[in-house]
C-alpha atoms as a PDB file:
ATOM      1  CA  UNK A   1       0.000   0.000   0.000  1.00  0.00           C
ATOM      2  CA  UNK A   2       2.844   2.839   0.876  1.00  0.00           C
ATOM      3  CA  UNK A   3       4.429   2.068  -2.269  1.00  0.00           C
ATOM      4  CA  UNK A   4       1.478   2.203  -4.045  1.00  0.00           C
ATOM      5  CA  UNK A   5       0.893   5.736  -2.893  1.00  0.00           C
ATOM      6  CA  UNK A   6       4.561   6.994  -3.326  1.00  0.00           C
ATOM      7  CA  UNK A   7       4.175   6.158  -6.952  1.00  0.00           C
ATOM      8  CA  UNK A   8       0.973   7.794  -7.074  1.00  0.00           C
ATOM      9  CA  UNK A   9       2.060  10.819  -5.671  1.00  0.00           C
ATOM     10  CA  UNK A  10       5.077  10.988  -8.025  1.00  0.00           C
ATOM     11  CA  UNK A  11       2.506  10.634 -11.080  1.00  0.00           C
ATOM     12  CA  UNK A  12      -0.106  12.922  -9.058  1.00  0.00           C
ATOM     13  CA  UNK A  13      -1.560  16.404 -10.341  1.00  0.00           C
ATOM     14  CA  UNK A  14      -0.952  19.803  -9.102  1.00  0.00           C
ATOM     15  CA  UNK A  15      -4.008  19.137  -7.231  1.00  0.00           C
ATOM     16  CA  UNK A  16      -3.036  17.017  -5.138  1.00  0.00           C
ATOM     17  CA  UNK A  17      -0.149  18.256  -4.053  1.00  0.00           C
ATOM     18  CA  UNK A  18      -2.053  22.064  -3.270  1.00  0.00           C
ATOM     19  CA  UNK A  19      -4.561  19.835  -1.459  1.00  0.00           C
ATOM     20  CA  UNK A  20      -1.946  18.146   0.567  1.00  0.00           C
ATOM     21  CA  UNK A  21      -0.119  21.731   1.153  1.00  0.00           C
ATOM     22  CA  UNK A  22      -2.545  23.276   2.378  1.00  0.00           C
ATOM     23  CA  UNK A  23      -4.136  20.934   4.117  1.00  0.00           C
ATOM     24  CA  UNK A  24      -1.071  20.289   6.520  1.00  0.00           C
ATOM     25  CA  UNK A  25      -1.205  23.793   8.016  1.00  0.00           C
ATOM     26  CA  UNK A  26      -5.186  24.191   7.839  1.00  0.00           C
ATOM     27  CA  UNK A  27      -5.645  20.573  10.022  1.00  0.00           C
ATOM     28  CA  UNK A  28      -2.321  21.934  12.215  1.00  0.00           C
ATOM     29  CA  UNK A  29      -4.731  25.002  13.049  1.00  0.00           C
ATOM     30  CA  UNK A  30      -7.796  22.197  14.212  1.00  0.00           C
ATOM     31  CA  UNK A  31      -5.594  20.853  15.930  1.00  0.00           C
ATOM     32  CA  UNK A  32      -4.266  23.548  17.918  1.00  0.00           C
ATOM     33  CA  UNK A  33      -8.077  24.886  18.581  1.00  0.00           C
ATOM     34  CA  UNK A  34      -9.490  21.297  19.278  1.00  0.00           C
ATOM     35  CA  UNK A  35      -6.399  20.603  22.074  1.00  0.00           C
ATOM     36  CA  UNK A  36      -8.139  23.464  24.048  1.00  0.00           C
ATOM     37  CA  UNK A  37     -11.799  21.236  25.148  1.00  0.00           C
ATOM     38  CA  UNK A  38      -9.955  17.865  24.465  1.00  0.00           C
ATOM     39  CA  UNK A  39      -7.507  18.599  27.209  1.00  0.00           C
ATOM     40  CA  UNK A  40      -9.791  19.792  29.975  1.00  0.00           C
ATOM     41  CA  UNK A  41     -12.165  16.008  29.091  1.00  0.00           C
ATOM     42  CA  UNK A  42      -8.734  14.272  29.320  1.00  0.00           C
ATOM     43  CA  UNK A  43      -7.712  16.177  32.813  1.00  0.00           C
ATOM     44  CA  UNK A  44     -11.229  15.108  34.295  1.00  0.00           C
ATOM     45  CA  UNK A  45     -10.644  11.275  32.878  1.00  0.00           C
ATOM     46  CA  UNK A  46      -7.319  10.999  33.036  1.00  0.00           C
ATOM     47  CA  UNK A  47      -5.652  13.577  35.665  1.00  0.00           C
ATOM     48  CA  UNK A  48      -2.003  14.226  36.256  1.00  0.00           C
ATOM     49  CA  UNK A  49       0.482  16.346  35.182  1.00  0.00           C
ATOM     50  CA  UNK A  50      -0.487  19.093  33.027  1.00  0.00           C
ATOM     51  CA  UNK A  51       1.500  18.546  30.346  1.00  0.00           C
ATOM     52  CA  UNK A  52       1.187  14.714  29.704  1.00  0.00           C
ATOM     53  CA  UNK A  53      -2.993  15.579  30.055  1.00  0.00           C
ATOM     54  CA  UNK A  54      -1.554  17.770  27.349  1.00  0.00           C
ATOM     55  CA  UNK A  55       0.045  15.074  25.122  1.00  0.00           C
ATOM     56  CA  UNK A  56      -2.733  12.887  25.425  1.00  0.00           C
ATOM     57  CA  UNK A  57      -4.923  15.904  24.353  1.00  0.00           C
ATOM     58  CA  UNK A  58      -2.914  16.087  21.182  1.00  0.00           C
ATOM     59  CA  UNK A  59      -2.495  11.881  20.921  1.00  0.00           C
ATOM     60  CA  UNK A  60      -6.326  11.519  20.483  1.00  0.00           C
ATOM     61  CA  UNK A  61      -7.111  14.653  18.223  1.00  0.00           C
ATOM     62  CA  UNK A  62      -4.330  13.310  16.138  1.00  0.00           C
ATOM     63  CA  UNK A  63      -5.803   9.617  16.159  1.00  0.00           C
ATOM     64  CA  UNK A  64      -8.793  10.734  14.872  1.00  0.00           C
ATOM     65  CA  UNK A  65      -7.288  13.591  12.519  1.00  0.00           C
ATOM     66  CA  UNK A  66      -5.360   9.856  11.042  1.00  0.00           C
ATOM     67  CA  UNK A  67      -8.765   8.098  10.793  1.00  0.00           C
ATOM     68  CA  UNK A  68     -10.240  11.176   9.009  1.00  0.00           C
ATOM     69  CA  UNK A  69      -7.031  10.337   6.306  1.00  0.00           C
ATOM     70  CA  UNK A  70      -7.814   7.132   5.927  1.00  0.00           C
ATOM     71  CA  UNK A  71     -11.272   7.751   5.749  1.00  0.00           C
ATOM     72  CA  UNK A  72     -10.478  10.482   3.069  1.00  0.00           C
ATOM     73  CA  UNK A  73      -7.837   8.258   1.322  1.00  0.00           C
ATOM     74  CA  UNK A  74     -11.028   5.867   0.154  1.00  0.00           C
ATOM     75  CA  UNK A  75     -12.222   8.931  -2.318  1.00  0.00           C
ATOM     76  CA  UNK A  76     -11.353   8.844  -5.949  1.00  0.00           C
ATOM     77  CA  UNK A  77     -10.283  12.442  -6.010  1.00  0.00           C
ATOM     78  CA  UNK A  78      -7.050  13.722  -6.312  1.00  0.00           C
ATOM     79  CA  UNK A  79      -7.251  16.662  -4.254  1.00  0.00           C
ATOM     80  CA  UNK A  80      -9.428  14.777  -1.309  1.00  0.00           C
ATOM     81  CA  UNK A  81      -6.042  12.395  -1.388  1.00  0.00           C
ATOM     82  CA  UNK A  82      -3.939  14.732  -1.131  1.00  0.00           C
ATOM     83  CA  UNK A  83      -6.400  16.509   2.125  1.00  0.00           C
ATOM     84  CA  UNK A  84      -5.699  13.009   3.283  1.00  0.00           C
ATOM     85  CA  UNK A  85      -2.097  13.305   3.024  1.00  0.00           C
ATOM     86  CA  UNK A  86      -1.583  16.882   4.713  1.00  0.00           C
ATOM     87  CA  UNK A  87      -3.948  15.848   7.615  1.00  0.00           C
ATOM     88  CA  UNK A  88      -2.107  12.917   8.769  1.00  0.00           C
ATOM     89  CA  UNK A  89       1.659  15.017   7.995  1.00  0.00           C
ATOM     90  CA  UNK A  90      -0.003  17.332  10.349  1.00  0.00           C
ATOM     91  CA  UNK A  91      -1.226  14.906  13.121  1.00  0.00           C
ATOM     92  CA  UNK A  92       2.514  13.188  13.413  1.00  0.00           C
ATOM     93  CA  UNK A  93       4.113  16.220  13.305  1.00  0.00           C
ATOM     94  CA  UNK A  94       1.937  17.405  16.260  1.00  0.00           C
ATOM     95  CA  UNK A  95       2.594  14.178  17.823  1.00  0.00           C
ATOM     96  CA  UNK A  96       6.134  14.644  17.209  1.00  0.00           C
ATOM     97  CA  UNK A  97       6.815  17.581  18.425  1.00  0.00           C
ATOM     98  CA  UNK A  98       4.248  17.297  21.803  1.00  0.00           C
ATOM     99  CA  UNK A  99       5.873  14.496  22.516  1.00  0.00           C
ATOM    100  CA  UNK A 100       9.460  16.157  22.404  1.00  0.00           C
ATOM    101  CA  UNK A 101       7.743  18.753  24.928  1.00  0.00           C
ATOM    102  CA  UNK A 102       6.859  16.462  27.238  1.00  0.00           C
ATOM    103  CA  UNK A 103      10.534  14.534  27.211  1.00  0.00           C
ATOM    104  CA  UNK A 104      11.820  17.924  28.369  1.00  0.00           C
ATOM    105  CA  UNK A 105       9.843  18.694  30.827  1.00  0.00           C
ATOM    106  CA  UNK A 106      10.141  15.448  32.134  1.00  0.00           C
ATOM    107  CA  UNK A 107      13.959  15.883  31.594  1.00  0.00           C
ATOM    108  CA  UNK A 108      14.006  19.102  33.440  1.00  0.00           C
ATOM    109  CA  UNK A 109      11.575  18.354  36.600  1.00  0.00           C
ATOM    110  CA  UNK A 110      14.021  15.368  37.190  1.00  0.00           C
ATOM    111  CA  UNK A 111      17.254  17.355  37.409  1.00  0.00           C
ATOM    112  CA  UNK A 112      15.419  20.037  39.410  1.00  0.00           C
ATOM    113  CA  UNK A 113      14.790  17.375  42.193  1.00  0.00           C
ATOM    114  CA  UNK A 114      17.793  15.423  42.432  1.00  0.00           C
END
């Protein structure tokens, strides 16, 4: 299946690839709004530190931003493929880079109390 979808996106229109570039930052943006009510439902079920509630925040909007892809990725269209391919760059880059945040603030609460 990936290599399937690298060659199509080598042989893929301009509209796919405007769909996927814009779509990246536009679903980075719904992400970044959603974290906001997700995180306070994850504080109440989950609890904890602030920042993993945080992480987990991002972890499910990001799950479901990936089932939205692969939801998307069933369509015939070029450009709702390519959607597909910015929202799921955008929900591992989110869960990339949260999870880099919370490594160093884990990092730097343990060298504070040693």
């Amino acid at each position: 299946m990936v290599t399937h979808f690298i060659h199509k996106a080598r042989t893929a229109s301009p509209r796919f690839w405007r769909a996927a570039t814009l779509g990246t930052p536009a679903w980075m943006v719904v992400i970044l709004a959603s974290v906001f009510p997700v995180h306070a439902v994850v504080g109440d079920v989950v609890g904890g530190d602030p920042s993993t509630t945080v992480f987990y925040a991002v972890a499910v909007v990001s799950i479901l931003g990936i089932g939205i892809a692969i939801a998307l990725r069933k369509h015939t269209s070029e450009a709702w493929n390519g959607l597909a391919l910015g929202i799921a760059t955008a929900s591992v880059i989110a869960l990339v880079f949260t999870g880099i945040g919370v490594l160093l603030d884990a990092d730097a609460l343990s060298s504070v109390t040693r």
